[in-house]
Protein backbone atom coordinates (compact mmCIF):
# COMPACT_ATOMS: atom_id res chain seq x y z
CA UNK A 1 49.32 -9.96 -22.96
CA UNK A 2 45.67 -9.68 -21.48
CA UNK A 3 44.51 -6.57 -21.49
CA UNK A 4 43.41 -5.39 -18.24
CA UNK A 5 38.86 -5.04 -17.47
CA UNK A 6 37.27 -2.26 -15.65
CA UNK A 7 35.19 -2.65 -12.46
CA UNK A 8 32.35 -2.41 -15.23
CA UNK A 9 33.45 -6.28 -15.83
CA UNK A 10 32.86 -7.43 -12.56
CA UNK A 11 30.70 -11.00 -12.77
CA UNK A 12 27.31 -9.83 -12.06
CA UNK A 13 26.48 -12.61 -9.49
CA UNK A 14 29.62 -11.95 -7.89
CA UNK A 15 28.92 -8.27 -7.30
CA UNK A 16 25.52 -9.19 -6.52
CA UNK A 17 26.66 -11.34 -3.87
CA UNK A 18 29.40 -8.69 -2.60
CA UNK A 19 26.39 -6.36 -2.21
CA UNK A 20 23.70 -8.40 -0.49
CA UNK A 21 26.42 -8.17 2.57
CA UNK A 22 25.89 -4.41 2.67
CA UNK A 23 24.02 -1.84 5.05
CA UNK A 24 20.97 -0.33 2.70
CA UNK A 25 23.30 3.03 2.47
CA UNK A 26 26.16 1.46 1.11
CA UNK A 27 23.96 -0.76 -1.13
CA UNK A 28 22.22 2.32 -2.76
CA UNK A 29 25.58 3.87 -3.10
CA UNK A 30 27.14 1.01 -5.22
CA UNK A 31 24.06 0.43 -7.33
CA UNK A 32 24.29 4.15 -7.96
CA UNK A 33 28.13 3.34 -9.62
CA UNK A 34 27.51 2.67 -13.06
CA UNK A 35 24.96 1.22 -15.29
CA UNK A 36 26.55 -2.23 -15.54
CA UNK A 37 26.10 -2.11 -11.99
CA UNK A 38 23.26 -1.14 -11.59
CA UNK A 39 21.72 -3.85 -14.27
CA UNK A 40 23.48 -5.87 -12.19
CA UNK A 41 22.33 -5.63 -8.32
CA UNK A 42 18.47 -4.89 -7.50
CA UNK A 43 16.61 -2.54 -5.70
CA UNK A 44 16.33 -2.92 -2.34
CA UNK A 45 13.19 -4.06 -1.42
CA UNK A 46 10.92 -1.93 1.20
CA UNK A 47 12.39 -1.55 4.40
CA UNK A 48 10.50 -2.11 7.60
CA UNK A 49 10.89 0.90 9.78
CA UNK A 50 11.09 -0.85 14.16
CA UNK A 51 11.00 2.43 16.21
CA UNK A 52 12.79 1.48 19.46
CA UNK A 53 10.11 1.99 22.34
CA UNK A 54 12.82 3.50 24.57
CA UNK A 55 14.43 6.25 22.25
CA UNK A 56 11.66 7.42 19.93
CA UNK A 57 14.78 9.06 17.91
CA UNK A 58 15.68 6.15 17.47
CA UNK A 59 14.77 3.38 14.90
CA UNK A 60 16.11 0.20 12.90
CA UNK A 61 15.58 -0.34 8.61
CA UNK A 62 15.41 -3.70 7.82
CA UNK A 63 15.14 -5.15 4.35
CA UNK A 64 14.38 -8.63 3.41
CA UNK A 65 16.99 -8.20 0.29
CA UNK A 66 19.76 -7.09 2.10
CA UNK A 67 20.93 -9.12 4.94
CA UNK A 68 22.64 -5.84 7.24
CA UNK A 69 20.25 -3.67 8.73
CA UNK A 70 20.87 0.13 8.88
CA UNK A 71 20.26 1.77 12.44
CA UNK A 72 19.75 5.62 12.52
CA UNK A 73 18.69 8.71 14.46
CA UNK A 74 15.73 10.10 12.97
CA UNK A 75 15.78 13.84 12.17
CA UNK A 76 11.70 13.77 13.41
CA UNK A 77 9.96 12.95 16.79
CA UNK A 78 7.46 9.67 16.21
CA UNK A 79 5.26 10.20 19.52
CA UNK A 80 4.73 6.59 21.21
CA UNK A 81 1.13 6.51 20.71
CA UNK A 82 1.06 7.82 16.94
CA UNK A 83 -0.38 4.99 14.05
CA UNK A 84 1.26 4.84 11.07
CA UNK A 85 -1.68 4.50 8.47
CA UNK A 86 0.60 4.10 5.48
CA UNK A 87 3.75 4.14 3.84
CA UNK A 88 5.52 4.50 0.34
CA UNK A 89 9.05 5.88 -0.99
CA UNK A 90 10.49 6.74 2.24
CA UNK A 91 7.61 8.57 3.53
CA UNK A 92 4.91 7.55 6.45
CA UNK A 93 1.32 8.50 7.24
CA UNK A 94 1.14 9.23 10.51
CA UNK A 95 -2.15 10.02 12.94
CA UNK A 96 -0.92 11.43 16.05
CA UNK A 97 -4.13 12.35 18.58
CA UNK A 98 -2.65 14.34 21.76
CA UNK A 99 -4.71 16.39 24.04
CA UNK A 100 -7.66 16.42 21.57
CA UNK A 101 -5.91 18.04 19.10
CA UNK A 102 -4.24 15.64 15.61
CA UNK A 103 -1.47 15.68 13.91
CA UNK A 104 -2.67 14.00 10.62
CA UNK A 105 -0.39 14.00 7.36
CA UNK A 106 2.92 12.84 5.90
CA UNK A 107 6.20 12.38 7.73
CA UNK A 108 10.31 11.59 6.23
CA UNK A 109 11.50 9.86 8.94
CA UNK A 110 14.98 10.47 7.70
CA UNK A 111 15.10 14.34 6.92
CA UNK A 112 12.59 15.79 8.83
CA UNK A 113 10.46 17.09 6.40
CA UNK A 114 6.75 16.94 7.66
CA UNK A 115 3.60 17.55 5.52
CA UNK A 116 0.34 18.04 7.49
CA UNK A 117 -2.59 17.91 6.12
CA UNK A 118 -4.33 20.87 7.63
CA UNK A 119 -6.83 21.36 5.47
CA UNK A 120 -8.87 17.86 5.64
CA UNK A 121 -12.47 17.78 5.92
CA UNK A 122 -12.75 15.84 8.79
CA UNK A 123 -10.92 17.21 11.74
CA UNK A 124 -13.11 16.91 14.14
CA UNK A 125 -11.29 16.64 17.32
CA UNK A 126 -9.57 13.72 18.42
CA UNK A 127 -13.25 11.58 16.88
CA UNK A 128 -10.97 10.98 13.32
CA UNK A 129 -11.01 7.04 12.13
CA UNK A 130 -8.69 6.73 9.01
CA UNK A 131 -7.71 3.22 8.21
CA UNK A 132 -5.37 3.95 5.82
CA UNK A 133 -3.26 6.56 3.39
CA UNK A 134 -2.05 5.82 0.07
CA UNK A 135 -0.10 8.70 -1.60
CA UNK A 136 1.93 9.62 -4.80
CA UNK A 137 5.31 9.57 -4.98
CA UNK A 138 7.69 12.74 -4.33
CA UNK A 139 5.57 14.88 -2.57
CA UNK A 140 6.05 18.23 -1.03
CA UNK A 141 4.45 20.61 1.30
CA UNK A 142 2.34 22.58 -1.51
CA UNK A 143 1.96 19.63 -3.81
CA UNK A 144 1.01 16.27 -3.62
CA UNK A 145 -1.40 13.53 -3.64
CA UNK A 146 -2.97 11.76 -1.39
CA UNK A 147 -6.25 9.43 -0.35
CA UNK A 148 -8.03 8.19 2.61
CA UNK A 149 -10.06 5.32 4.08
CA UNK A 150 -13.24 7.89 5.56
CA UNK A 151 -16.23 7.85 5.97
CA UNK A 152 -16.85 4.64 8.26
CA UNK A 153 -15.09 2.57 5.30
CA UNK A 154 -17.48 4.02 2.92
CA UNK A 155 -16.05 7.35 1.62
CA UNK A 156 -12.68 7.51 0.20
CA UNK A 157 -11.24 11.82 0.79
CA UNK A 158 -8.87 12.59 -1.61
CA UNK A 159 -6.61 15.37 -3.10
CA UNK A 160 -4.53 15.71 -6.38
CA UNK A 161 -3.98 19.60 -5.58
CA UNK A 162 -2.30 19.26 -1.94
CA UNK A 163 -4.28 20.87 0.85
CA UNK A 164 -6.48 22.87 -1.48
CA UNK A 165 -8.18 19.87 -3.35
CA UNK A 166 -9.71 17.58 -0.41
CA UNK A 167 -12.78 16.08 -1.55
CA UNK A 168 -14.64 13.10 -0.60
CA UNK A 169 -16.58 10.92 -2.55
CA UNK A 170 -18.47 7.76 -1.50
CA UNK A 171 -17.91 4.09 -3.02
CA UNK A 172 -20.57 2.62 -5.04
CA UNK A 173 -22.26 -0.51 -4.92
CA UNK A 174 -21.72 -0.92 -1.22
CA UNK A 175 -24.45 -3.07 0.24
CA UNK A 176 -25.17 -3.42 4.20
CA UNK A 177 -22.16 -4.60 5.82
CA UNK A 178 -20.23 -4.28 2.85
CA UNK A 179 -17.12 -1.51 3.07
CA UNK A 180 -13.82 -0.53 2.01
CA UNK A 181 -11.29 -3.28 2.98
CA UNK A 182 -8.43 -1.73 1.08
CA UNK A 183 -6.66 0.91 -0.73
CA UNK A 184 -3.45 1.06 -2.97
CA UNK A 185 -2.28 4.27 -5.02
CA UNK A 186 -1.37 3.09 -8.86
CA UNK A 187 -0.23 5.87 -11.82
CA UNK A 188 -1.51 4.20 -15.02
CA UNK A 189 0.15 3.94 -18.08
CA UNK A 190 0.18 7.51 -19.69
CA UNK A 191 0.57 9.47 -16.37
CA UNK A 192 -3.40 8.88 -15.19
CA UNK A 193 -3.12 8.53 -11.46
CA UNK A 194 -6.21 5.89 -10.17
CA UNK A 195 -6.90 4.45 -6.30
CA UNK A 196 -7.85 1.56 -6.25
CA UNK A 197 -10.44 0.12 -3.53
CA UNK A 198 -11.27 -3.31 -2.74
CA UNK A 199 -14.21 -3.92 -0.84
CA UNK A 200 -14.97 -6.71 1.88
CA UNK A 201 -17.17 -8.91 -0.54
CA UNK A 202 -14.43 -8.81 -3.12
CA UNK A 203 -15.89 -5.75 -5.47
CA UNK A 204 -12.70 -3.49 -7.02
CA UNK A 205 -13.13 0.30 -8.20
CA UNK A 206 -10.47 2.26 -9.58
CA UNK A 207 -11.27 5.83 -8.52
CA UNK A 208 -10.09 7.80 -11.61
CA UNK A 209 -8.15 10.74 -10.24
CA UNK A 210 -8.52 13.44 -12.72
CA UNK A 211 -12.20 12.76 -12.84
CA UNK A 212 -13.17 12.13 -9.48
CA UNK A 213 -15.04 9.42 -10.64
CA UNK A 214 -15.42 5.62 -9.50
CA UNK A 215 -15.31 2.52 -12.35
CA UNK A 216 -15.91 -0.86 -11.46
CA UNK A 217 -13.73 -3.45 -12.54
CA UNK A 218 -16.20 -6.24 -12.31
CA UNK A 219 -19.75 -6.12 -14.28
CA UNK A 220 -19.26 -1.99 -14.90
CA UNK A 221 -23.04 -2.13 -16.29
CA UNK A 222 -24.59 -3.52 -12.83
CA UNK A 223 -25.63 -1.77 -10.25
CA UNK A 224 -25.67 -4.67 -7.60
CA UNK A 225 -21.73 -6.59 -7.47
CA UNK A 226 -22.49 -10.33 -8.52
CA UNK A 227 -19.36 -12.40 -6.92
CA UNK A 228 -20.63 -15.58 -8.80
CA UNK A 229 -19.86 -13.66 -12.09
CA UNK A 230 -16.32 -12.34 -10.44
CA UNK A 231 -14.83 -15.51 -9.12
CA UNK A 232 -14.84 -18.99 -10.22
CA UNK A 233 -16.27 -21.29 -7.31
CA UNK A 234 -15.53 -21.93 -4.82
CA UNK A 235 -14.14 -18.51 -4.25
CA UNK A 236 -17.21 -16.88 -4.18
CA UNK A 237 -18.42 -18.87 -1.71
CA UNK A 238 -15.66 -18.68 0.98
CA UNK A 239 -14.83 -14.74 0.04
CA UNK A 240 -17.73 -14.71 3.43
CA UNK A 241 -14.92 -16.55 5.01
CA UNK A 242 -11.95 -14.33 4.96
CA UNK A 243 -12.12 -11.48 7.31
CA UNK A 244 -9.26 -9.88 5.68
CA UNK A 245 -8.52 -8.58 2.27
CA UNK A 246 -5.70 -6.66 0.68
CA UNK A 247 -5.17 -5.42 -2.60
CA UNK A 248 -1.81 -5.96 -4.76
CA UNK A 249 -1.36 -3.82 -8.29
CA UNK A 250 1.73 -5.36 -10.42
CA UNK A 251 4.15 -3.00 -12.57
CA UNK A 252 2.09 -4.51 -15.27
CA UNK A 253 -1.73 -3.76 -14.16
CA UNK A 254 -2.75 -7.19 -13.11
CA UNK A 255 -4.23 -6.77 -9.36
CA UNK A 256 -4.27 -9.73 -6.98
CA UNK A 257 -6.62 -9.89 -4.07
CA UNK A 258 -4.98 -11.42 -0.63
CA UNK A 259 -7.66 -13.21 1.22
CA UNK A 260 -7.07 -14.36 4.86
CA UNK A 261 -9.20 -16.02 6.96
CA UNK A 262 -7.74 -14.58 10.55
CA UNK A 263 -10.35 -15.92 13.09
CA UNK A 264 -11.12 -19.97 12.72
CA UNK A 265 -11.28 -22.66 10.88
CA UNK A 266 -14.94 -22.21 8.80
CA UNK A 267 -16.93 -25.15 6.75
CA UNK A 268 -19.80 -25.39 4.85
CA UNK A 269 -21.65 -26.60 1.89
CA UNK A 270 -21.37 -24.99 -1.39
CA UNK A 271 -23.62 -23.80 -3.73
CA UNK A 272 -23.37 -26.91 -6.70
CA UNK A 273 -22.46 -29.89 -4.22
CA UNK A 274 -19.84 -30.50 -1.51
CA UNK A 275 -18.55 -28.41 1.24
CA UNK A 276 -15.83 -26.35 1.76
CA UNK A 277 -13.10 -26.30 4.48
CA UNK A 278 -11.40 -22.72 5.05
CA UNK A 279 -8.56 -23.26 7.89
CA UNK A 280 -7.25 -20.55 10.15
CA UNK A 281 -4.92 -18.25 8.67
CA UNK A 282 -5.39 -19.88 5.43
CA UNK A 283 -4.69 -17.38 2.69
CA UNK A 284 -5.82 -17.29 -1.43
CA UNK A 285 -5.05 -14.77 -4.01
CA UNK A 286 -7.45 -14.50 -7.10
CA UNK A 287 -6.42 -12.62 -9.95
CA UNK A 288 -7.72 -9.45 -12.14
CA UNK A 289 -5.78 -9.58 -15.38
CA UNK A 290 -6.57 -6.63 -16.97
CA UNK A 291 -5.59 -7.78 -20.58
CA UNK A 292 -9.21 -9.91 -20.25
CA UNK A 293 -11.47 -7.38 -18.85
């Protein structure tokens, strides 16, 4: 007689396939079952948070991994013309400018929970330009960190002590017209927390929390950022090319830069010979593997 198999058993591409048909609730729920199970079915990616124009309480959570999306009532107000600057582990950055007076800091869409940051250094009316937020995970209203885009894309304000730790500190190696393109919150192996910063011309810093201290990724003895000694040709050629850079950190340190070129097609001739042919919207991603710096 065959003895009889728990729902431990279950085929792990069946029960992977069972719970792509999910909403993201349910899917959390059953990954939260066991362990087998949860070996078995993945994380849900990042949901995109669509707040319905015509009920602000309103909103829809879609994720590319799951293939129901989850509509819900959010326990917060989003006013219609607040920006989101950022968001991580179920938490937004939000900039909210009404009657000359801002609501700047961290919002849970889903419980309520709000964390302003009244103590940053540059409230100055309704005259505050923050690109974007990064921030670390689990934070509360007395703790938590944070960092900001200030500073006309030159200054990066940050905190590791909640509202009693703003401080700013400026990028180095910033030439005229150069700035901060980019920004992405990364704890390092060991606990160090770092923020990363990629600049338009393709220069990386990892701003060391604990220090308060920049380091260059590329050519840490030089003062000026040389792009031919960063990036193989032709990429540092048509880096001049893409208007628009983002900045990717893997679970295992390696750090992509997304180039895209959002305006027109661009040619020219290259440095050693030829000519090179960017085309609109065309995107490239070189690579910093940290294992050979």
């Amino acid at each position: 007689m065959a003895s009889s198999r728990g729902w431990g058993d279950l085929p792990a591409d069946l029960l992977a396939l069972i719970a792509d048909g999910l909403p993201i609730q349910a899917y959390t729920r059953v990954r939260a079952v066991c362990t087998a199970w949860r070996a078995a079915i993945p994380a849900a990616s990042p949901s995109l948070l669509v707040r319905l124009d015509w009920n602000r309480h309103d909103a829809w959570f879609l994720s590319p991994r799951i293939s129901t999306a989850l509509h819900e009532n959010l326990a917060t107000l989003l006013p219609a013309r607040s920006s989101c600057l950022g968001s991580a582990h179920g938490w937004v950055a939000v900039h909210d400018p009404i009657f000359y007076e801002l609501r700047f800091g961290l919002v849970n869409p889903l419980t309520g929970v709000e964390i302003p940051f009244s103590s940053f250094p540059h409230f100055v009316e309704h005259k505050l330009w923050v690109p974007k937020v990064v921030f670390a995970p689990s934070p509360t209203p007395s703790d938590f960190t944070a960092a900001a885009i200030t500073g006309h894309g030159r200054v990066i304000t940050y905190t590791a002590q909640g509202n009693s730790g703003w401080t700013d500190v400026e990028c180095p190696r910033l030439v005229q017209g150069d700035y901060i393109a980019d920004v992405v919150y990364h704890e390092e192996r060991g606990g160090e927390r770092a923020v990363y910063c990629l600049t338009t011309s393709g220069d990386v810093h990892a701003l060391r929390l604990h220090a308060g201290a920049f380091e260059p990724l590329f050519d840490k003895g030089k003062a000026v950022f040389d792009a031919a000694a960063a990036f193989a040709p032709p990429y540092d050629t048509i880096r001049y090319c893409t208007n628009t850079k983002n900045l990717v950190v893997c679970d295992d340190g390696d750090l992509y830069q997304i180039w895209r070129n959002n305006t027109c097609t661009r040619m020219g001739p290259l440095p050693g010979g030829g000519s090179y042919r960017t085309q609109f919207r065309r995107t490239c991603q070189p690579k910093f593997d940290r294992s050979a710096s």
